[in-house]
N, C-alpha and C. Protein backbone atom coordinates (compact mmCIF):
# COMPACT_ATOMS: atom_id res chain seq x y z
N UNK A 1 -19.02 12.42 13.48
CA UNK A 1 -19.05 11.19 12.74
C UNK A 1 -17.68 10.52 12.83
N UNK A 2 -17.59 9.22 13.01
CA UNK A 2 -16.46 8.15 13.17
C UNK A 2 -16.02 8.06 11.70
N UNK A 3 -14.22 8.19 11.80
CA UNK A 3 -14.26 7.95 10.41
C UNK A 3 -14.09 6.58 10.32
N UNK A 4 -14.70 6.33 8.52
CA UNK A 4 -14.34 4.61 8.57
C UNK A 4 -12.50 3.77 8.14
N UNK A 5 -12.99 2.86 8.98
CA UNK A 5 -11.53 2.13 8.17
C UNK A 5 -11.46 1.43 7.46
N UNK A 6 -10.98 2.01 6.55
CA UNK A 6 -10.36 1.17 5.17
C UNK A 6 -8.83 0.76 5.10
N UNK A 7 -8.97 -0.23 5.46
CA UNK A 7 -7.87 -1.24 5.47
C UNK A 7 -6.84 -2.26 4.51
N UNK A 8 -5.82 -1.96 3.86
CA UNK A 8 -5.40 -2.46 2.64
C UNK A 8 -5.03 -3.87 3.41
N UNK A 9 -5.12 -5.32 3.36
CA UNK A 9 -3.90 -5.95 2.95
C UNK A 9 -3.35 -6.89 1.69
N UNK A 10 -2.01 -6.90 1.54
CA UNK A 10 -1.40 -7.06 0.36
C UNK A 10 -0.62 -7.66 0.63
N UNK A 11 -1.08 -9.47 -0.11
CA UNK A 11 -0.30 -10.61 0.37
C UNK A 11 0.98 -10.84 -0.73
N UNK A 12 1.95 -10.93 0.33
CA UNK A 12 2.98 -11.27 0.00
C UNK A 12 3.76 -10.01 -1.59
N UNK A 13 3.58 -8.62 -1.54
CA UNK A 13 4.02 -7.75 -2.84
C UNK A 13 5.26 -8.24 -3.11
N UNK A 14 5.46 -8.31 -4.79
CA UNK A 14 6.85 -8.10 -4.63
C UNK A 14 7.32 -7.07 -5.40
N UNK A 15 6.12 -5.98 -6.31
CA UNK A 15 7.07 -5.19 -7.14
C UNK A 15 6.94 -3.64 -6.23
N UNK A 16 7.80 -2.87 -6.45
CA UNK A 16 7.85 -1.82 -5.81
C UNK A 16 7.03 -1.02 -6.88
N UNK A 17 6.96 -1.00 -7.95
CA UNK A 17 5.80 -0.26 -8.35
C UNK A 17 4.24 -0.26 -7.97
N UNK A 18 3.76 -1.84 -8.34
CA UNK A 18 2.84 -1.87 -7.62
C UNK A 18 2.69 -1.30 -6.28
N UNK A 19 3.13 -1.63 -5.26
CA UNK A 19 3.10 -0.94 -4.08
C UNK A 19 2.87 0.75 -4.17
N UNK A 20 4.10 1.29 -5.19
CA UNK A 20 3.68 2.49 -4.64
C UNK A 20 2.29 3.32 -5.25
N UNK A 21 1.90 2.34 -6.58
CA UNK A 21 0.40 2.82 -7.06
C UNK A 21 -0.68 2.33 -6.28
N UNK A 22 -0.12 1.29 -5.11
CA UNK A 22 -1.30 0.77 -3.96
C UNK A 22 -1.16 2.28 -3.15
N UNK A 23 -0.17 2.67 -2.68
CA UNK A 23 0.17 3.72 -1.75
C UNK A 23 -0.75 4.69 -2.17
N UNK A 24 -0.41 5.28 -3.54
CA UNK A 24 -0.79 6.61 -3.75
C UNK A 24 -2.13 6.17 -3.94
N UNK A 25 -3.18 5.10 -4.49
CA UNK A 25 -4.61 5.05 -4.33
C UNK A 25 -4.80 5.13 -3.06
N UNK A 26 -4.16 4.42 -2.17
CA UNK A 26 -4.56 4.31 -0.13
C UNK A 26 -4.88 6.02 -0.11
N UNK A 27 -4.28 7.23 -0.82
CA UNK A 27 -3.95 8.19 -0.17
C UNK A 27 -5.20 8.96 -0.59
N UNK A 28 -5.07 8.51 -2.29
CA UNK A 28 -6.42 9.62 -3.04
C UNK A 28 -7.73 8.75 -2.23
N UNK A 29 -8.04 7.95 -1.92
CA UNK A 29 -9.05 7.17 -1.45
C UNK A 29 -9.45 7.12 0.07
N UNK A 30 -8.62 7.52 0.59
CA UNK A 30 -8.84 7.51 2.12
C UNK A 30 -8.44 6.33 2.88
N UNK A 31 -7.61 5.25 2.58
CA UNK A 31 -7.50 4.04 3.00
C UNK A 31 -6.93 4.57 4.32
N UNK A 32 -6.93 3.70 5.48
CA UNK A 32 -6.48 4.71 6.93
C UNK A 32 -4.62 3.24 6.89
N UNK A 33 -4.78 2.29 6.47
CA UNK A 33 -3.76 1.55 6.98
C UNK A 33 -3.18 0.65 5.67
N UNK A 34 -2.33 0.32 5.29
CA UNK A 34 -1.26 -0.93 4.36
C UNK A 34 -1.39 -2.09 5.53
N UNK A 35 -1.79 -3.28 5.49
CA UNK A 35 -0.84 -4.48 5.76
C UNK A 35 -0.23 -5.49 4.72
N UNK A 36 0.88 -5.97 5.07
CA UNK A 36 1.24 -6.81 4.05
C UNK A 36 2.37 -7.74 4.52
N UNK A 37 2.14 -9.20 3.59
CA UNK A 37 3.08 -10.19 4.35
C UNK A 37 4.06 -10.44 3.34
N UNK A 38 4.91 -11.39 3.62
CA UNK A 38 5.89 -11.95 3.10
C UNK A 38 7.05 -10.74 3.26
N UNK A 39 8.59 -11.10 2.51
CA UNK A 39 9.59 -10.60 2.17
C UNK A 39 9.86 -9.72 1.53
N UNK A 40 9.36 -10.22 0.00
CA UNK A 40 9.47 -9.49 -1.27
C UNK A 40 9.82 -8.01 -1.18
N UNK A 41 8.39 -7.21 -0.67
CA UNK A 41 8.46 -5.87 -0.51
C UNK A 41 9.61 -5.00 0.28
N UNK A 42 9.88 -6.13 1.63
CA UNK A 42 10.79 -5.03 2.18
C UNK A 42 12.37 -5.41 0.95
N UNK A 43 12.63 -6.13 0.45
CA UNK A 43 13.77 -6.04 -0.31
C UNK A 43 13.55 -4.53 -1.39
N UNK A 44 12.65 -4.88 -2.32
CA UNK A 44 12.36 -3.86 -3.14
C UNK A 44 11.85 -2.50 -2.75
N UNK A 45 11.42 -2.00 -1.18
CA UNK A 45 10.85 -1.15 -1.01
C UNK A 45 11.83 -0.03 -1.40
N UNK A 46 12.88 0.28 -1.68
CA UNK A 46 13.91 1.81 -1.74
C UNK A 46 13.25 1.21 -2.93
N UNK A 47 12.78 1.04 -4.29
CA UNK A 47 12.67 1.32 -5.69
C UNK A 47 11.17 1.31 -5.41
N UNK A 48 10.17 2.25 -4.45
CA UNK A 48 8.74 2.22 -4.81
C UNK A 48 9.11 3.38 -5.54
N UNK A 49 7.62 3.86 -6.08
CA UNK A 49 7.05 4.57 -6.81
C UNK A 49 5.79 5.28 -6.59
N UNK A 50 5.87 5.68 -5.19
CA UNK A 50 4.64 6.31 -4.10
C UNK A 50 4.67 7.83 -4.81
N UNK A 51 4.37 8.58 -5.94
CA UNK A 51 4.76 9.75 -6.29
C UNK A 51 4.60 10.89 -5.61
N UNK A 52 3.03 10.35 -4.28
CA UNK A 52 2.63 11.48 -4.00
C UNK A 52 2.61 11.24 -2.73
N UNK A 53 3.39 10.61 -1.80
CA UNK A 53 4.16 10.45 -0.87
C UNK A 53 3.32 9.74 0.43
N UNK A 54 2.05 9.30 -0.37
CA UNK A 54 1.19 8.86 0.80
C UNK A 54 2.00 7.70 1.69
N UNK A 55 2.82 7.20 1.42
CA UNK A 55 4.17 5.88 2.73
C UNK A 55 4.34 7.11 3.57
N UNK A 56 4.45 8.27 3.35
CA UNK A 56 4.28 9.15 4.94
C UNK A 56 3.23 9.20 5.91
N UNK A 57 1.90 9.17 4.97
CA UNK A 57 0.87 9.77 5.94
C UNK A 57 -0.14 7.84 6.35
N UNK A 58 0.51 7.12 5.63
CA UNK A 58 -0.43 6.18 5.84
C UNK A 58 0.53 5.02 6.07
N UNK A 59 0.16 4.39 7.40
CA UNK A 59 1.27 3.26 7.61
C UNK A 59 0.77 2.35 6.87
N UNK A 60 2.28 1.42 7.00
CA UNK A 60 2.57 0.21 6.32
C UNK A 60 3.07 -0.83 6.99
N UNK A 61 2.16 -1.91 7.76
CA UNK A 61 2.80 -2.85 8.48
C UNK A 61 2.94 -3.93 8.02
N UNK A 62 4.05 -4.62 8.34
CA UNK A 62 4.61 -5.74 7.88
C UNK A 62 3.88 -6.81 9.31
N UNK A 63 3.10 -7.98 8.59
CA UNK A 63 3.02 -9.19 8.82
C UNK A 63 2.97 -10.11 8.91
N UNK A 64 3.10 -11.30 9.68
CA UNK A 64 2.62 -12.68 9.49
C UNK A 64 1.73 -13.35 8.37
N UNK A 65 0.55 -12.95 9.49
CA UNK A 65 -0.81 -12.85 8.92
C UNK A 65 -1.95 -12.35 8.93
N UNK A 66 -2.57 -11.96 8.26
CA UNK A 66 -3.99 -10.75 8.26
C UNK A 66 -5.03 -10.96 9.48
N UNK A 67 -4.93 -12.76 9.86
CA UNK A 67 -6.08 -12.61 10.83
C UNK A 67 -5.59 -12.30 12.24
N UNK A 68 -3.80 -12.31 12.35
CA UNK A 68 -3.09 -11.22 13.21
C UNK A 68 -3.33 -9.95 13.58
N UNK A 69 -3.96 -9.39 12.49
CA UNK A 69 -3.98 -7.94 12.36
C UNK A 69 -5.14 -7.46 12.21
N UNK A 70 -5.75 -8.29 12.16
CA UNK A 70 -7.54 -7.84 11.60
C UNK A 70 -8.34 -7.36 13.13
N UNK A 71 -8.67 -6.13 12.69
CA UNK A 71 -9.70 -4.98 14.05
C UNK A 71 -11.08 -6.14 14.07
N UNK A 72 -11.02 -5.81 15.51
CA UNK A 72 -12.76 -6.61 15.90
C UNK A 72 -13.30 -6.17 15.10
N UNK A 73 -14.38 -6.05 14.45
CA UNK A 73 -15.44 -4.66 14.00
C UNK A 73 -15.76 -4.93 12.93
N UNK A 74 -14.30 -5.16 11.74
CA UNK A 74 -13.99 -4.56 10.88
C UNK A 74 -13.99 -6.21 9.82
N UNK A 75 -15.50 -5.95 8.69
CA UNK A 75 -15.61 -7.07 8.30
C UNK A 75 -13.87 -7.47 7.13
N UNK A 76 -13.96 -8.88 6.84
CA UNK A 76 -12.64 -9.08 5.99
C UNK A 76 -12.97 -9.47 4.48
N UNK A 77 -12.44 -8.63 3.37
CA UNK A 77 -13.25 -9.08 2.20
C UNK A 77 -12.01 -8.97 1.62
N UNK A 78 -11.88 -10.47 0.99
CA UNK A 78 -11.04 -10.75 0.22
C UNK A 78 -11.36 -9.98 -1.70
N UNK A 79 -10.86 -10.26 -2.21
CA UNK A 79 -10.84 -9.66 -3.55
C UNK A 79 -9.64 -10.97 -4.66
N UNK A 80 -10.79 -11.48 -5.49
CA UNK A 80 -9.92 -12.99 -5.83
C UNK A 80 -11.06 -13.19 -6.77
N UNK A 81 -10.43 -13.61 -7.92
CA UNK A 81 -11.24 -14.25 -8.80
C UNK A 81 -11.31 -15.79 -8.65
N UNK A 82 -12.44 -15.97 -7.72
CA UNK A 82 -12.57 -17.34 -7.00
C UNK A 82 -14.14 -17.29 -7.83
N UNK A 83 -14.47 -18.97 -7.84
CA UNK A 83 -16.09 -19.24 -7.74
C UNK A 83 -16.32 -18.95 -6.21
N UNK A 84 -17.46 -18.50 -7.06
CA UNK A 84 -18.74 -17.80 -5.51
C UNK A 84 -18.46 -16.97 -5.22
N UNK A 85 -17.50 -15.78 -5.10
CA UNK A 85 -17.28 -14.70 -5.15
C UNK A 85 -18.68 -13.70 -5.42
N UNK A 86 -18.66 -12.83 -4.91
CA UNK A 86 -20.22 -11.85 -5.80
C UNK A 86 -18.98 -10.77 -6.49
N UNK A 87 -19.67 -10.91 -7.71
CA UNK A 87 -19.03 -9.24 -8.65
C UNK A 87 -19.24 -8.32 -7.67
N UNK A 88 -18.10 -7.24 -7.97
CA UNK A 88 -18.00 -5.88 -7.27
C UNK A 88 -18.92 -4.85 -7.87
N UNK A 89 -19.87 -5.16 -8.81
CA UNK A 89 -20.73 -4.08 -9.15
C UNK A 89 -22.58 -4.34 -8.13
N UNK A 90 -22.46 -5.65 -7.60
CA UNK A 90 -23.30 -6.45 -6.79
C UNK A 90 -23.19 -6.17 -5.89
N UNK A 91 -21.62 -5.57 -5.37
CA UNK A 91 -21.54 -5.80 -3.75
C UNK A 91 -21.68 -4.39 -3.21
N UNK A 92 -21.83 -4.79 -1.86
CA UNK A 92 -22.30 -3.20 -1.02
C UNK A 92 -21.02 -3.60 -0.01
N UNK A 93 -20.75 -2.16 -0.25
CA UNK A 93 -18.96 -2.40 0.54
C UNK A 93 -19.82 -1.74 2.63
N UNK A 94 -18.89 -2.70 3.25
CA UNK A 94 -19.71 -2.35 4.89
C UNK A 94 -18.78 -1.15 5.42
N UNK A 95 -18.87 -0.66 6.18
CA UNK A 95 -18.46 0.87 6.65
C UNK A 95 -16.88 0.70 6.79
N UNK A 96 -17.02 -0.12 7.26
CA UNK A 96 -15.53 -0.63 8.19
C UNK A 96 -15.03 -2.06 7.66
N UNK A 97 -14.10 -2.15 6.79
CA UNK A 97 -13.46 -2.70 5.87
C UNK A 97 -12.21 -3.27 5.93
N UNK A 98 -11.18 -4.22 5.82
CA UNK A 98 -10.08 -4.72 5.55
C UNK A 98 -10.19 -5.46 4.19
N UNK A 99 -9.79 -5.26 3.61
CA UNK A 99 -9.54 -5.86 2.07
C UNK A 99 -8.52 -6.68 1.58
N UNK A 100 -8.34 -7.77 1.45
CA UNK A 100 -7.53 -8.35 1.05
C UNK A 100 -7.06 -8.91 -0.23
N UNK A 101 -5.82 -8.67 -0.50
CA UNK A 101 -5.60 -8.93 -2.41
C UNK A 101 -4.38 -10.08 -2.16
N UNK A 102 -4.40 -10.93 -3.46
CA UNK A 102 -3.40 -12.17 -3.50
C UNK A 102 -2.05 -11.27 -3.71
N UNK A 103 -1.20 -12.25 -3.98
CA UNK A 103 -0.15 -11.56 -5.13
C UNK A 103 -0.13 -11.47 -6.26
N UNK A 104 0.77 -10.76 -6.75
CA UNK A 104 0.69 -10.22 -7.89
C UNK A 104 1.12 -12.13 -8.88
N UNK A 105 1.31 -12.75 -8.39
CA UNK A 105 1.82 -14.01 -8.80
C UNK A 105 1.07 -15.54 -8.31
N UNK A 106 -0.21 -14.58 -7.96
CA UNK A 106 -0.75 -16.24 -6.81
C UNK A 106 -1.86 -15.59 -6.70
N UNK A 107 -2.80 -16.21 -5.13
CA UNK A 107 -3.74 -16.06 -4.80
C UNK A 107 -3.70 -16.00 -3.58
N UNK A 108 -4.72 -15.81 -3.04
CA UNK A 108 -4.89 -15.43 -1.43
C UNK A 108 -4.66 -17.66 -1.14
N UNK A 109 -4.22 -17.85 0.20
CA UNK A 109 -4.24 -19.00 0.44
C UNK A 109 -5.57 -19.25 0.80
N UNK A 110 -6.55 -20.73 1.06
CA UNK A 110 -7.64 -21.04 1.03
C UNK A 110 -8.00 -20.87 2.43
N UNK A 111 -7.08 -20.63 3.46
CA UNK A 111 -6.92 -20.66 4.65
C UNK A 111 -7.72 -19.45 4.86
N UNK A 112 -7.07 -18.47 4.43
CA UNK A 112 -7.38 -16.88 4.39
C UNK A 112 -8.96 -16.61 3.64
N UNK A 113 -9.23 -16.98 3.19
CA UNK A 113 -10.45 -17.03 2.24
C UNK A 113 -11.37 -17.44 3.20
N UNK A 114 -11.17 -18.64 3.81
CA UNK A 114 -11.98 -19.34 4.56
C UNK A 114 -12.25 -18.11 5.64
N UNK A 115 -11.10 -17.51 6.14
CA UNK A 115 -11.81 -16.37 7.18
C UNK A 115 -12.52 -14.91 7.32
N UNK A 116 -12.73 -15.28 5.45
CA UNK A 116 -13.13 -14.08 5.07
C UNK A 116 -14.89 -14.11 5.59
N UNK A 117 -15.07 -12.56 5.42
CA UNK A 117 -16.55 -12.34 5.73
C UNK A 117 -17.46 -12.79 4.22
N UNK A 118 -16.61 -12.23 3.43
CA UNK A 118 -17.35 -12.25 1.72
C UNK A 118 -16.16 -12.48 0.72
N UNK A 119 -16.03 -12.74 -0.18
CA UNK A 119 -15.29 -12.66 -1.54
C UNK A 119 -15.95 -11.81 -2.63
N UNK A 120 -15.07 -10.80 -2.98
CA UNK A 120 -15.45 -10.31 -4.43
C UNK A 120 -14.59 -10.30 -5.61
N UNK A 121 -15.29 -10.10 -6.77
CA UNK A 121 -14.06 -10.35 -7.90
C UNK A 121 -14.76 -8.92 -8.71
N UNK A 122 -13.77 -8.73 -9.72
CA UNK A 122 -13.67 -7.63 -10.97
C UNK A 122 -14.06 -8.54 -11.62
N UNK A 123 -15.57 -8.44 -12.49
CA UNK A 123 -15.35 -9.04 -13.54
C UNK A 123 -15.27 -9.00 -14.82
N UNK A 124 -13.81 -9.17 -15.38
CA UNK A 124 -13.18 -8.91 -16.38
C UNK A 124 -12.88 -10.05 -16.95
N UNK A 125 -11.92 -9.86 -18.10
CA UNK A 125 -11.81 -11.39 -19.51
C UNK A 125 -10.25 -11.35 -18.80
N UNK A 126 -10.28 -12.22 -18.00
CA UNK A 126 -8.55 -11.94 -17.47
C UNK A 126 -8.32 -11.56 -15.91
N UNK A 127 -7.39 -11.82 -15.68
CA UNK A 127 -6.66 -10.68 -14.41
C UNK A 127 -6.13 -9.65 -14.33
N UNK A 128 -6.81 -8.69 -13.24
CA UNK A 128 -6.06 -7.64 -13.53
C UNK A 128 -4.24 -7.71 -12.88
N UNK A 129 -3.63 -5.88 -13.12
CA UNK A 129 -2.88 -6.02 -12.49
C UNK A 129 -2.98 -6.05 -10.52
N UNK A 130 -2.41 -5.89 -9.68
CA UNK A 130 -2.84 -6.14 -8.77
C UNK A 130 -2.79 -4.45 -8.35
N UNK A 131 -2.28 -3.43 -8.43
CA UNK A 131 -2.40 -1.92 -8.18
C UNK A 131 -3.62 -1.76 -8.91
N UNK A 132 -3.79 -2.12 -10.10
CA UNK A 132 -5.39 -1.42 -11.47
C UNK A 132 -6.66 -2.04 -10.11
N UNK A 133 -6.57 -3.44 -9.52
CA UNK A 133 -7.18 -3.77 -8.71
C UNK A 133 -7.46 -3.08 -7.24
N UNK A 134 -6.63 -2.67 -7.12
CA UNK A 134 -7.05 -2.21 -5.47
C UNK A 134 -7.54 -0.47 -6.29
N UNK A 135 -6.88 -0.48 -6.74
CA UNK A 135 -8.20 1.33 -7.66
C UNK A 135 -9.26 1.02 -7.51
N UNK A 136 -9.56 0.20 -8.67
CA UNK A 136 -11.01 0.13 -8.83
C UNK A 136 -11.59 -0.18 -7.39
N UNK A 137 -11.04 -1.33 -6.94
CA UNK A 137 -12.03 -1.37 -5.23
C UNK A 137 -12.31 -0.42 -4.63
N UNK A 138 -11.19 0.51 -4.81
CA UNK A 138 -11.33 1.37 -3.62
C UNK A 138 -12.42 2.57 -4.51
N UNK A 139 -12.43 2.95 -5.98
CA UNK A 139 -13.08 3.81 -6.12
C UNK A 139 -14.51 3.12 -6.51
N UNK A 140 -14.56 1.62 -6.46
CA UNK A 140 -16.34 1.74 -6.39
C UNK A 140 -16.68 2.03 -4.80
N UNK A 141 -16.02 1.49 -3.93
CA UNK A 141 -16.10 1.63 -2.94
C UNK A 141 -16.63 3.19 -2.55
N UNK A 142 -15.85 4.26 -3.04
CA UNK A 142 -16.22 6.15 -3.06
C UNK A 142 -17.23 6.32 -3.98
N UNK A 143 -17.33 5.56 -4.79
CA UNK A 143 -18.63 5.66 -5.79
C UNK A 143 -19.74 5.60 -5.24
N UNK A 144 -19.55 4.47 -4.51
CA UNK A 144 -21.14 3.82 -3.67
C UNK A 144 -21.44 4.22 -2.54
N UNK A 145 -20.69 5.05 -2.02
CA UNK A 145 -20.97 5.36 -0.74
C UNK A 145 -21.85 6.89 -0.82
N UNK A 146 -22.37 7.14 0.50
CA UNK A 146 -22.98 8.42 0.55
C UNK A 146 -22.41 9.59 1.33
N UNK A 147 -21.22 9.25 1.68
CA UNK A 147 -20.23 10.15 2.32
C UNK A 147 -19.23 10.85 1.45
N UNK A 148 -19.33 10.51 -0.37
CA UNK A 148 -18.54 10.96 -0.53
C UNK A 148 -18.61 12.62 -1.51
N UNK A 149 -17.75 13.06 -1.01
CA UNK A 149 -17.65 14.73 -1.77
C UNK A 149 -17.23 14.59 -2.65
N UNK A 150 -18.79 15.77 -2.89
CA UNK A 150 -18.03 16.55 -4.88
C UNK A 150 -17.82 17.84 -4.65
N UNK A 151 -17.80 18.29 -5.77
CA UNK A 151 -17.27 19.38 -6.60
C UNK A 151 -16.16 20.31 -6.47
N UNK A 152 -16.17 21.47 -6.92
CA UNK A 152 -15.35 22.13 -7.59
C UNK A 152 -13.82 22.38 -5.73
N UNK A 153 -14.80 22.35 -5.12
CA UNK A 153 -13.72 22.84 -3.84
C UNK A 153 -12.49 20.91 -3.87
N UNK A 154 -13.59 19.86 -3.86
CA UNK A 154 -12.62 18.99 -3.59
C UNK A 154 -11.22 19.32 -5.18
N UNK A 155 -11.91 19.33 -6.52
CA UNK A 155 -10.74 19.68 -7.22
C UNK A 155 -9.80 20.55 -7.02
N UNK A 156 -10.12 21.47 -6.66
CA UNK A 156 -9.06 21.92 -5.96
C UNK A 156 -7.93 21.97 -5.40
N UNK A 157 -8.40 21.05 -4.47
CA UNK A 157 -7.94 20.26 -3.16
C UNK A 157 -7.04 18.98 -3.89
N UNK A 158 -7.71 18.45 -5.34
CA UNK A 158 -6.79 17.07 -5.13
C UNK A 158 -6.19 16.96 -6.53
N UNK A 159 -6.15 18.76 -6.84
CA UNK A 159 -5.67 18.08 -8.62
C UNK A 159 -4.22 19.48 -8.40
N UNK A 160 -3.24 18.24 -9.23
CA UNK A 160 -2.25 19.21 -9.33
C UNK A 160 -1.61 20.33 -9.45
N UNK A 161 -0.24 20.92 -9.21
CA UNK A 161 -0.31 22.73 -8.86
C UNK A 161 -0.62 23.16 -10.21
N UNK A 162 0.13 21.89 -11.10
CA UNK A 162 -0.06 22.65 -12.35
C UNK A 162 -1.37 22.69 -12.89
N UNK A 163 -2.33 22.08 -12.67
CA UNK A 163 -4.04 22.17 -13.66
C UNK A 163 -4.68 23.20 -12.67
N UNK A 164 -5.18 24.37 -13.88
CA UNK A 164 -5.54 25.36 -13.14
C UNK A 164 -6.94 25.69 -14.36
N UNK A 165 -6.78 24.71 -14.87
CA UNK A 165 -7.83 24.47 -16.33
C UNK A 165 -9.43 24.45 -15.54
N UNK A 166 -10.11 24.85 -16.18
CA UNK A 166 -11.65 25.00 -15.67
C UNK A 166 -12.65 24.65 -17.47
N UNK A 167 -13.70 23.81 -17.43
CA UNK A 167 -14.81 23.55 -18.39
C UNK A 167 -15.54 24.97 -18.11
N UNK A 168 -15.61 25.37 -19.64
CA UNK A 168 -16.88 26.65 -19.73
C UNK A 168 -17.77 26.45 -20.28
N UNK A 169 -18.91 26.03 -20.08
CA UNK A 169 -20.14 25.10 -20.41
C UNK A 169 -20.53 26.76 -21.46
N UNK A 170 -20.84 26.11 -22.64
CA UNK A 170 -21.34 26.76 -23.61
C UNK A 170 -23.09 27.49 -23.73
């Protein structure tokens, strides 16, 4: 089986936190790539906050622009609380993915939108932050899918040295 790509990009970051809670979801989630434009980030990147070191295993390219970088194949779904958008509890995420998020201070440009395949939004009383956002995408995204593993072996595998805690069903 081909694995799929899940593709971050992240227009224009500027906080290094955010980034590194984008990082460490890319890592628990399977995202295969970061793109991201503007400045901001590379100034602030020595103050991320990647805890669990996924900026090693998962690149991070700096670009222009997304439709620079965007794989044949691989549909483009913006993420924007735009009209016409479909809610993310509506949408069926496609195998092979690039995702695109505004900034933490803006929105995706209309340009970019326009070359999207679909738009989806969170819908919530508000905006989120832009890291709380790419979570949730990415874990309805593992929610909805049929590839994804349970139980006790993946905990294992993805919960810290220190929780060694187990439920004893009564």
């Amino acid at each position: 089986m081909l694995k799929q790509q899940i593709i971050l990009g992240i227009s224009n970051p500027k906080s290094p936190t955010n980034m590194g809670s984008i990082l460490r979801a890319a890592g628990c989630f399977g995202a295969t790539k970061v793109f991201y434009t503007g400045k901001r980030y590379d100034l602030a990147r020595k103050f991320a906050t990647d805890t669990k070191q996924a900026a090693s295993q998962i690149p991070q390219v700096h670009c222009e622009a997304f439709a620079d970088v965007s794989p044949i194949g691989v549909k483009r779904i913006a993420v924007e609380l735009v009209e016409n958008a479909t809610p993310l509890p509506h949408f069926q995420h496609p195998d092979d993915a690039f995702y695109l998020f505004g900034p933490e201070d803006g929105s995706l440009a209309q340009s970019e939108l326009d070359q999207c395949d679909d738009v989806v939004y969170l819908p919530t009383r508000g905006c989120l932050n832009l890291a709380a956002t790419v979570n949730i995408l990415l874990y309805d995204r593992v929610a909805k899918s049929q590839l994804t593993e349970y139980g006790d072996q993946l905990i294992r595998r993805s919960r810290d040295t220190n929780n060694k805690t187990q439920f004893r069903r009564n």
